[in-house]
C-alpha atoms as a PDB file:
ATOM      1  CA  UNK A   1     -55.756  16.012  77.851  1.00  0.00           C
ATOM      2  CA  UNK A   2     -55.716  20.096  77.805  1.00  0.00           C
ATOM      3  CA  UNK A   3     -53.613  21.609  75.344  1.00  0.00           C
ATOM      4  CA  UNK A   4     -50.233  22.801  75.593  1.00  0.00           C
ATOM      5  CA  UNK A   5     -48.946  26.168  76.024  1.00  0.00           C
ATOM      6  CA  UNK A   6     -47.395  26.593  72.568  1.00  0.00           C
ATOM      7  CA  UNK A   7     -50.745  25.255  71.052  1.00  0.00           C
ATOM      8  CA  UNK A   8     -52.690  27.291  72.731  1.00  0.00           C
ATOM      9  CA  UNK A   9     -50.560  30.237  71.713  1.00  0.00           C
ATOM     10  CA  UNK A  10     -50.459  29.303  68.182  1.00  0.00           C
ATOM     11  CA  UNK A  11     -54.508  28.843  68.231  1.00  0.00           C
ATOM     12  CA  UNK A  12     -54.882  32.466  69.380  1.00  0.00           C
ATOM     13  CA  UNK A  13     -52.087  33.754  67.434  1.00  0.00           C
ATOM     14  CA  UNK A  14     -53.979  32.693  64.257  1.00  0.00           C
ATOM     15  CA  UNK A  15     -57.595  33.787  65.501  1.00  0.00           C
ATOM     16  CA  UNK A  16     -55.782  37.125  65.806  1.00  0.00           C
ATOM     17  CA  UNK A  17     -54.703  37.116  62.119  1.00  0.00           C
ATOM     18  CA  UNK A  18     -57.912  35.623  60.562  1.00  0.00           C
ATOM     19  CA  UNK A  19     -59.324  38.428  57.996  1.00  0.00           C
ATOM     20  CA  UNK A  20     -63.090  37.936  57.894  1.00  0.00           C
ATOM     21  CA  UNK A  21     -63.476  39.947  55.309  1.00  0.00           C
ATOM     22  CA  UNK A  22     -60.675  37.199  53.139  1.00  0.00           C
ATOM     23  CA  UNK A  23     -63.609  34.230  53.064  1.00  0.00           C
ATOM     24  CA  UNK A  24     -61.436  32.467  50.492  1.00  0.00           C
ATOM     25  CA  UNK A  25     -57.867  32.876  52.376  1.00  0.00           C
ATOM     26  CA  UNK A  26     -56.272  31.518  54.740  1.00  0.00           C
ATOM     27  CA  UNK A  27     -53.375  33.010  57.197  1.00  0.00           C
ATOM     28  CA  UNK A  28     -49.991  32.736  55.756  1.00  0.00           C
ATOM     29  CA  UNK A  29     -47.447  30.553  57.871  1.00  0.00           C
ATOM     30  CA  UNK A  30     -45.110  33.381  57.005  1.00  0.00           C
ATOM     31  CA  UNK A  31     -47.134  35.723  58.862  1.00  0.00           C
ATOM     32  CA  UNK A  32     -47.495  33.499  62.006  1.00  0.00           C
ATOM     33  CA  UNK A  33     -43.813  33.156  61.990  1.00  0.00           C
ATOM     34  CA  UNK A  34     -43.828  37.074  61.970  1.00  0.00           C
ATOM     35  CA  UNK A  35     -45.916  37.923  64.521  1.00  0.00           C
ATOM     36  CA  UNK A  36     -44.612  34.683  66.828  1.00  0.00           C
ATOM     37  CA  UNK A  37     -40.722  35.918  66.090  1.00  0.00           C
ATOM     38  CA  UNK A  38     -40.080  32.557  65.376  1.00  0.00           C
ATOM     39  CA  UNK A  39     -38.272  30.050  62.266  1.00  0.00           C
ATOM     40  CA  UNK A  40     -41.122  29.865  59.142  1.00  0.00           C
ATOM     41  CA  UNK A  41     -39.763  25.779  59.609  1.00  0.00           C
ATOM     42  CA  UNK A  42     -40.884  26.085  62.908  1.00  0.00           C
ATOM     43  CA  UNK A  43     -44.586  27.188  62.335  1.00  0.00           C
ATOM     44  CA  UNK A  44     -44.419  24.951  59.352  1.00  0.00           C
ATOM     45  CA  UNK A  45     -43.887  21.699  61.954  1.00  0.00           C
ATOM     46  CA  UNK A  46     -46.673  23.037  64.535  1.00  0.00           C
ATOM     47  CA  UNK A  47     -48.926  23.544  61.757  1.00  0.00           C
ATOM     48  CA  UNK A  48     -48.864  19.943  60.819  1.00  0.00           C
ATOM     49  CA  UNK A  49     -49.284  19.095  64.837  1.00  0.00           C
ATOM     50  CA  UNK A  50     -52.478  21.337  64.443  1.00  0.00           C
ATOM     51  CA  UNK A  51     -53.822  19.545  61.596  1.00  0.00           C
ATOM     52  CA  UNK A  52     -53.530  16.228  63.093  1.00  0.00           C
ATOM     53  CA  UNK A  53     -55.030  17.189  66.023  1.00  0.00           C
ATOM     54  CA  UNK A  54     -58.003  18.553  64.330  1.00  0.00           C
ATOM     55  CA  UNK A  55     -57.233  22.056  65.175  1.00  0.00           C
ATOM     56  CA  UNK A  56     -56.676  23.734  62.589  1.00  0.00           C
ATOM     57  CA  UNK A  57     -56.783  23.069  58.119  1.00  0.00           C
ATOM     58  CA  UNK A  58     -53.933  24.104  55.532  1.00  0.00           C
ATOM     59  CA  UNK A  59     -53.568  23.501  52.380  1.00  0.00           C
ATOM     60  CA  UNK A  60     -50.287  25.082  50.333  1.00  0.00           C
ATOM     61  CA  UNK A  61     -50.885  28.658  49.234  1.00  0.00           C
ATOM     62  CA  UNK A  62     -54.232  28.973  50.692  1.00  0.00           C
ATOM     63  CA  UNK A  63     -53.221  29.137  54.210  1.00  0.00           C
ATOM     64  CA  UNK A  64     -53.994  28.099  57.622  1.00  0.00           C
ATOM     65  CA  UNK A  65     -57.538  27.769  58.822  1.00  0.00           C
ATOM     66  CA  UNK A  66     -59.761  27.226  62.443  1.00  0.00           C
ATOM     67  CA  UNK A  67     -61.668  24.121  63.192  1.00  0.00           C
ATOM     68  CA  UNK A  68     -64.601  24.933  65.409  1.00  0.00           C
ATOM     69  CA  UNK A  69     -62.378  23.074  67.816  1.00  0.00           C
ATOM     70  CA  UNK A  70     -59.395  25.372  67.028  1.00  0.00           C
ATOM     71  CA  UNK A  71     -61.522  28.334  67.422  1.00  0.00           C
ATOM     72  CA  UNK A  72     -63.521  27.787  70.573  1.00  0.00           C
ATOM     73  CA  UNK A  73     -60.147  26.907  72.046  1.00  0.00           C
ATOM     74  CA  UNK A  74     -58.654  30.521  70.464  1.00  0.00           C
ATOM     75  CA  UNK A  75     -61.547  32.086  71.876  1.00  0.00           C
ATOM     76  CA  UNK A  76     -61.055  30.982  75.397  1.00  0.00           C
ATOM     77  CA  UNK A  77     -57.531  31.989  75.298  1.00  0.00           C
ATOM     78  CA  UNK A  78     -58.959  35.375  74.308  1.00  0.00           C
ATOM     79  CA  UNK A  79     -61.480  35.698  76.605  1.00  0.00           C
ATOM     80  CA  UNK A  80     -58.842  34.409  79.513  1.00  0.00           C
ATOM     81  CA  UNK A  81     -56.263  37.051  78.584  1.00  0.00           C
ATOM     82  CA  UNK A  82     -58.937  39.833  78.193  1.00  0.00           C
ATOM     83  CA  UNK A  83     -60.728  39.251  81.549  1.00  0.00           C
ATOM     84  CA  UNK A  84     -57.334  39.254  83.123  1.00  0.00           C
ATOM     85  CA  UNK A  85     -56.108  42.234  81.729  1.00  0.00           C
ATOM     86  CA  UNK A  86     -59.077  43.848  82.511  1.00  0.00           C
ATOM     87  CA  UNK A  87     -58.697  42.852  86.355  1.00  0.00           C
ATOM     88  CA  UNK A  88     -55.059  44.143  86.238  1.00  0.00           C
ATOM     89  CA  UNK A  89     -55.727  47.369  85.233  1.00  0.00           C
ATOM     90  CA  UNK A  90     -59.291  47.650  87.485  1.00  0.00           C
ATOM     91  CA  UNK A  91     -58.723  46.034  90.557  1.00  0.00           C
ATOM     92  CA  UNK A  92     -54.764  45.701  90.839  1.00  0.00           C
ATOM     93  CA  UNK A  93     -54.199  49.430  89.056  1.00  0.00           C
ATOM     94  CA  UNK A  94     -52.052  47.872  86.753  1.00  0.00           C
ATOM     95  CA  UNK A  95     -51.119  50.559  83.243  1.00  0.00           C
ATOM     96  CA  UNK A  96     -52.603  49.567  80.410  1.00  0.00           C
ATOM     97  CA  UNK A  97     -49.071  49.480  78.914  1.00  0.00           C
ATOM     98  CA  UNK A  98     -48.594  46.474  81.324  1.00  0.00           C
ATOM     99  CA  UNK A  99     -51.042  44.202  81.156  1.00  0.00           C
ATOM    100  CA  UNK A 100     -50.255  42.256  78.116  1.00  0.00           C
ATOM    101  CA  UNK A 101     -47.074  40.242  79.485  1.00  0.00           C
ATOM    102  CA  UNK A 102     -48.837  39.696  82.583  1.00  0.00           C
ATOM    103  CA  UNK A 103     -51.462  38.273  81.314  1.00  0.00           C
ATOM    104  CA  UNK A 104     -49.738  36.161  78.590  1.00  0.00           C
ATOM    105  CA  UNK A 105     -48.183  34.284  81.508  1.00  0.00           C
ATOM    106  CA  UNK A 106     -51.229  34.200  83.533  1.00  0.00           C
ATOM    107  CA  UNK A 107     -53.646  32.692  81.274  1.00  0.00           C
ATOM    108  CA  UNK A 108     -51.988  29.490  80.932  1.00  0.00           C
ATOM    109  CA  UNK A 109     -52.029  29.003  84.981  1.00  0.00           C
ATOM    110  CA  UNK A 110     -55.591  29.953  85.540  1.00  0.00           C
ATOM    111  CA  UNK A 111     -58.998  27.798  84.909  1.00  0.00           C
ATOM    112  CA  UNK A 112     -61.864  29.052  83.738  1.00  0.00           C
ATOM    113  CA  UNK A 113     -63.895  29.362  86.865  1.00  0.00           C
ATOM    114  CA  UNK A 114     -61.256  31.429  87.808  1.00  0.00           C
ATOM    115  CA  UNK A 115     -61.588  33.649  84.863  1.00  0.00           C
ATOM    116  CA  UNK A 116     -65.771  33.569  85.315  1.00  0.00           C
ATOM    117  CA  UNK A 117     -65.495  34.376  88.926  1.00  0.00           C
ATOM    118  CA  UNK A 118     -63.046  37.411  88.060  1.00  0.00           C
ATOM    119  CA  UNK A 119     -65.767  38.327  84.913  1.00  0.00           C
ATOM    120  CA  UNK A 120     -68.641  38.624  87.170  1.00  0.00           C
ATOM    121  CA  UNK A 121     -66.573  40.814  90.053  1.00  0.00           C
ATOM    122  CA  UNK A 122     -66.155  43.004  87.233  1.00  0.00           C
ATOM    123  CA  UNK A 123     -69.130  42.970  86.372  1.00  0.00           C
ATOM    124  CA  UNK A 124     -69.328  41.192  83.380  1.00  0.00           C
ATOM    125  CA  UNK A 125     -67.250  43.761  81.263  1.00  0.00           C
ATOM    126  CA  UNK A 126     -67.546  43.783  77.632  1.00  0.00           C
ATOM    127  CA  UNK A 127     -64.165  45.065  76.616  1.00  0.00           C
ATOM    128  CA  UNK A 128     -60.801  44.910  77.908  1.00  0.00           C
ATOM    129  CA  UNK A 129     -58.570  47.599  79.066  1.00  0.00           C
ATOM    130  CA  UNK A 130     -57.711  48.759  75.012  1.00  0.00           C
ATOM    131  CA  UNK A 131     -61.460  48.277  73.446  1.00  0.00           C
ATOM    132  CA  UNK A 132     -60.904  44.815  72.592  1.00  0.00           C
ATOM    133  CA  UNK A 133     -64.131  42.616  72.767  1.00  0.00           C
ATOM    134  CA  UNK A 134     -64.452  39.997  75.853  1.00  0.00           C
ATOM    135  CA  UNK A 135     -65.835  36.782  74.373  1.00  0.00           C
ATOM    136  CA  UNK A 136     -68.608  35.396  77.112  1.00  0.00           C
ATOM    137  CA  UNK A 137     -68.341  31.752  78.468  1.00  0.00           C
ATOM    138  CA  UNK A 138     -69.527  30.300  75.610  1.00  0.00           C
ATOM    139  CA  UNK A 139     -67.260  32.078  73.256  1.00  0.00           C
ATOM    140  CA  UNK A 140     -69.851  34.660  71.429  1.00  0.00           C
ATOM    141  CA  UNK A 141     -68.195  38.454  70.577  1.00  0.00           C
ATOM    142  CA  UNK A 142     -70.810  41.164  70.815  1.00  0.00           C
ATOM    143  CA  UNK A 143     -69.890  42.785  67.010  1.00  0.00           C
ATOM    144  CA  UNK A 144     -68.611  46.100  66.761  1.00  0.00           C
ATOM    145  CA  UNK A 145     -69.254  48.677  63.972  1.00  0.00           C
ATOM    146  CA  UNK A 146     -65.894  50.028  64.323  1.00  0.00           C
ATOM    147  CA  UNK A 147     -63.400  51.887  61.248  1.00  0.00           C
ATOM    148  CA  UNK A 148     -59.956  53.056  61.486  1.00  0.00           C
ATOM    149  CA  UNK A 149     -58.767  56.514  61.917  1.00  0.00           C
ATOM    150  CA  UNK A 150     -56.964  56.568  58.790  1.00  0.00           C
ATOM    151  CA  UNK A 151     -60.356  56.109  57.105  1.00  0.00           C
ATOM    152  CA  UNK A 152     -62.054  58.931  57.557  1.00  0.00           C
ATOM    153  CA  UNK A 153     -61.360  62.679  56.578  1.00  0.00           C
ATOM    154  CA  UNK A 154     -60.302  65.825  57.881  1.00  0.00           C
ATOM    155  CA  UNK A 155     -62.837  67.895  59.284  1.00  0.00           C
ATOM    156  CA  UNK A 156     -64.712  64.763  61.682  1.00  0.00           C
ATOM    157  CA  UNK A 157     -64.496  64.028  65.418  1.00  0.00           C
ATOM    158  CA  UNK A 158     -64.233  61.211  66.389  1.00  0.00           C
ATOM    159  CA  UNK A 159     -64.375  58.806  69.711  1.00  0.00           C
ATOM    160  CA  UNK A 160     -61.151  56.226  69.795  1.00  0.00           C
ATOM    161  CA  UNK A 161     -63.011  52.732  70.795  1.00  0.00           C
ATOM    162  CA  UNK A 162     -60.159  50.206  70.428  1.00  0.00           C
ATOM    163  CA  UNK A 163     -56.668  50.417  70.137  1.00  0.00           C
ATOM    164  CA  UNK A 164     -54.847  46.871  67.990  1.00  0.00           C
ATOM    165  CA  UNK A 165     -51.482  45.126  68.825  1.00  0.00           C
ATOM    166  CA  UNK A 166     -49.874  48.100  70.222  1.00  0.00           C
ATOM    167  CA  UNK A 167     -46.359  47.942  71.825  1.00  0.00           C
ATOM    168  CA  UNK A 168     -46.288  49.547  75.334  1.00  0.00           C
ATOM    169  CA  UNK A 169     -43.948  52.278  74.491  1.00  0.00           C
ATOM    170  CA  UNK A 170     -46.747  53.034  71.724  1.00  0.00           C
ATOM    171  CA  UNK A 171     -49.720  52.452  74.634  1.00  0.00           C
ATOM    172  CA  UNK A 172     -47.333  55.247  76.537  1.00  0.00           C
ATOM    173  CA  UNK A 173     -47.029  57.391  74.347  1.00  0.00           C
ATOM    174  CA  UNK A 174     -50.853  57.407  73.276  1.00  0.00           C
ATOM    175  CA  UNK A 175     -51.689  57.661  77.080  1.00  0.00           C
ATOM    176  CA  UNK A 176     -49.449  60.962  77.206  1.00  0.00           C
ATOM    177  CA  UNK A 177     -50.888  62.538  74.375  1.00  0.00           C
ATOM    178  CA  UNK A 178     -54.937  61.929  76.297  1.00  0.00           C
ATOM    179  CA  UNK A 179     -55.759  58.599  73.520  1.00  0.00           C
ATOM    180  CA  UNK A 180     -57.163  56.490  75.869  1.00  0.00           C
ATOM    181  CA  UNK A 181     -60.646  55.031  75.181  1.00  0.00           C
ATOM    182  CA  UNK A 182     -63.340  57.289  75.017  1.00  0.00           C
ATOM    183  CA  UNK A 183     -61.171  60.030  73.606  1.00  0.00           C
ATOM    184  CA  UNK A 184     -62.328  62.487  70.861  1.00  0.00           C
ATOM    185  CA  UNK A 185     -60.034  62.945  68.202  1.00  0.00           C
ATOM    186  CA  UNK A 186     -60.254  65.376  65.376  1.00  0.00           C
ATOM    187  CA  UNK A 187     -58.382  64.694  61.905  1.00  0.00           C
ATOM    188  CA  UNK A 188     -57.080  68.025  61.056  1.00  0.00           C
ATOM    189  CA  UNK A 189     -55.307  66.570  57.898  1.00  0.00           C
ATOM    190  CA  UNK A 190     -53.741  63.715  56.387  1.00  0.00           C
ATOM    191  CA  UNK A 191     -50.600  63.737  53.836  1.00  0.00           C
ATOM    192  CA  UNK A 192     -50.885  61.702  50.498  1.00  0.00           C
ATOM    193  CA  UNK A 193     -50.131  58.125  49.864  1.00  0.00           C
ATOM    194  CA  UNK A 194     -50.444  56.875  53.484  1.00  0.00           C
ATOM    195  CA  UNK A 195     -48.394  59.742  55.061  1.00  0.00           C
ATOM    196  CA  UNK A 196     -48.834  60.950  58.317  1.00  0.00           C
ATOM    197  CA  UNK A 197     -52.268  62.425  60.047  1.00  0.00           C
ATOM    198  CA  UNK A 198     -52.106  65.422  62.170  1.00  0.00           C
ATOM    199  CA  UNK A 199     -54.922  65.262  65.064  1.00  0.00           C
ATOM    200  CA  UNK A 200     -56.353  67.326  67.912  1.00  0.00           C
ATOM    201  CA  UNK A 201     -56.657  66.156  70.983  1.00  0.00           C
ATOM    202  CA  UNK A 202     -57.973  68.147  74.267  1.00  0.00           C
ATOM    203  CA  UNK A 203     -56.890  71.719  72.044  1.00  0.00           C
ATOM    204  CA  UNK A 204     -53.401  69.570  71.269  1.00  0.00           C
ATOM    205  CA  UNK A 205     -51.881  68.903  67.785  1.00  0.00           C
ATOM    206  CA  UNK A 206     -50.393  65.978  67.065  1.00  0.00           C
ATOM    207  CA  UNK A 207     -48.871  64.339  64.314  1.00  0.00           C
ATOM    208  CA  UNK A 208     -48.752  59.743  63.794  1.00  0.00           C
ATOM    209  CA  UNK A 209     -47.782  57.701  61.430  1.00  0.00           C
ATOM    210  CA  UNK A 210     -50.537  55.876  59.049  1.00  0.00           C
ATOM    211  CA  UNK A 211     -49.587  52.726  60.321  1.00  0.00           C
ATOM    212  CA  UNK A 212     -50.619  54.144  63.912  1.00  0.00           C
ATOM    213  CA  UNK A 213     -53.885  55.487  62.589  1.00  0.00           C
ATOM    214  CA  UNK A 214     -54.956  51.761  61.013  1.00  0.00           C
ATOM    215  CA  UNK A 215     -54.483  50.717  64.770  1.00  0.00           C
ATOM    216  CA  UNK A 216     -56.925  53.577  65.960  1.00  0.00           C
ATOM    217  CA  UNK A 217     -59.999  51.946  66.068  1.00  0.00           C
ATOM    218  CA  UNK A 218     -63.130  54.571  66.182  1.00  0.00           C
ATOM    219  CA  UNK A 219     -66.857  54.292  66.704  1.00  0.00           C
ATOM    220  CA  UNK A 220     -67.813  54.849  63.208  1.00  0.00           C
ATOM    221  CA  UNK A 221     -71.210  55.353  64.752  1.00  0.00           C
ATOM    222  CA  UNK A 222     -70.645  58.242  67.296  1.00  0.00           C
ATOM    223  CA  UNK A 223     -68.923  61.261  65.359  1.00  0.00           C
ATOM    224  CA  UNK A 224     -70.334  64.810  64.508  1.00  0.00           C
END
């Protein structure tokens, strides 16, 4: 029996969250509830519909955990919603602004042979429209040796690779100032205890938030 929508959104939701660098921590159930926008008792009652299913572990102040089953079923969530979005934008000339609600909806209706057949039209695209890896069919991620913005210093250029859980008023905006992928981005300077960076873009200063920066994801291989 496949899973059900709300499982299969949970699965990914906490795939999403997973810090690899936190080997001995789980994800919070208050954080899933954040980023869901739904009751902590709720999460708390799907978490425990997870476990028995073998999905996911939890234990009380440790946090929630994948199975391998949990996470090859997170992963082809991923790699449906990527693939689609990618298609949007590509061969539908969808914004990358819009693509996220489409394909939310979307990649509970289509099948995976679907989502292979669209891959290989596309030629069997790595990333999706923001950066974000493309898991292949069997659920690998080609790694990426990618930093935040907000970690480097004034003074470098840098070329914008991925772009994290933006909203699209936030994709807009980026779009209007030239931050799409591939960009080069200068850090002209940065104010003290997370304040705001001010960047160049194409001769243009601008100024964003830290918390807009740690979403900036940059090649931390291809800078001068």
């Amino acid at each position: 029996m496949s899973a059900s929508k709300a499982i299969e959104d949970y699965l990914k939701c906490i795939y999403k969250l997973e810090d690899p660098q936190a080997e001995n921590k789980g994800v919070l159930t208050s954080v899933i509830a954040a980023r869901l926008g739904v009751a902590q008792a709720s999460v708390s009652n799907m978490i425990k519909k997870l476990s028995e299913q073998g999905y996911v572990e939890y234990e009380p102040y440790y946090g929630v955990t994948l199975t391998e089953t949990g996470r090859q079923l997170a992963l082809q969530m991923v790699r449906r919603h990527r693939v689609l979005e990618q298609y949007l934008v590509e061969r539908l000339g969808y914004a990358w602004d819009e693509v996220d609600a489409e394909a939310e909806i979307l990649e509970h209706a289509v099948s995976d042979k679907l989502v292979d057949a669209m891959w290989e039209a596309l030629g069997k695209p790595s990333h999706d429209p923001h950066g974000s890896p493309i898991p292949d069919a069997e659920g690998v991620i080609s790694p990426q040796n990618l930093l935040p913005l907000c970690d480097f210093e004034p003074g470098v250029e840098l070329q914008l690779a991925r772009i994290k859980n933006r909203s699209p008023d936030e994709l807009r905006y980026l779009a209007s100032i030239g931050l799409t992928m591939g960009a080069q981005v200068r850090i002209k300077s940065k104010a003290p205890f997370n304040g705001p960076l001010m960047i160049e873009v194409d001769n243009n200063l601008h100024a964003i938030d830290h918390r807009m920066a740690a979403a900036l994801m940059v090649d931390a291989e291809v800078h001068v």
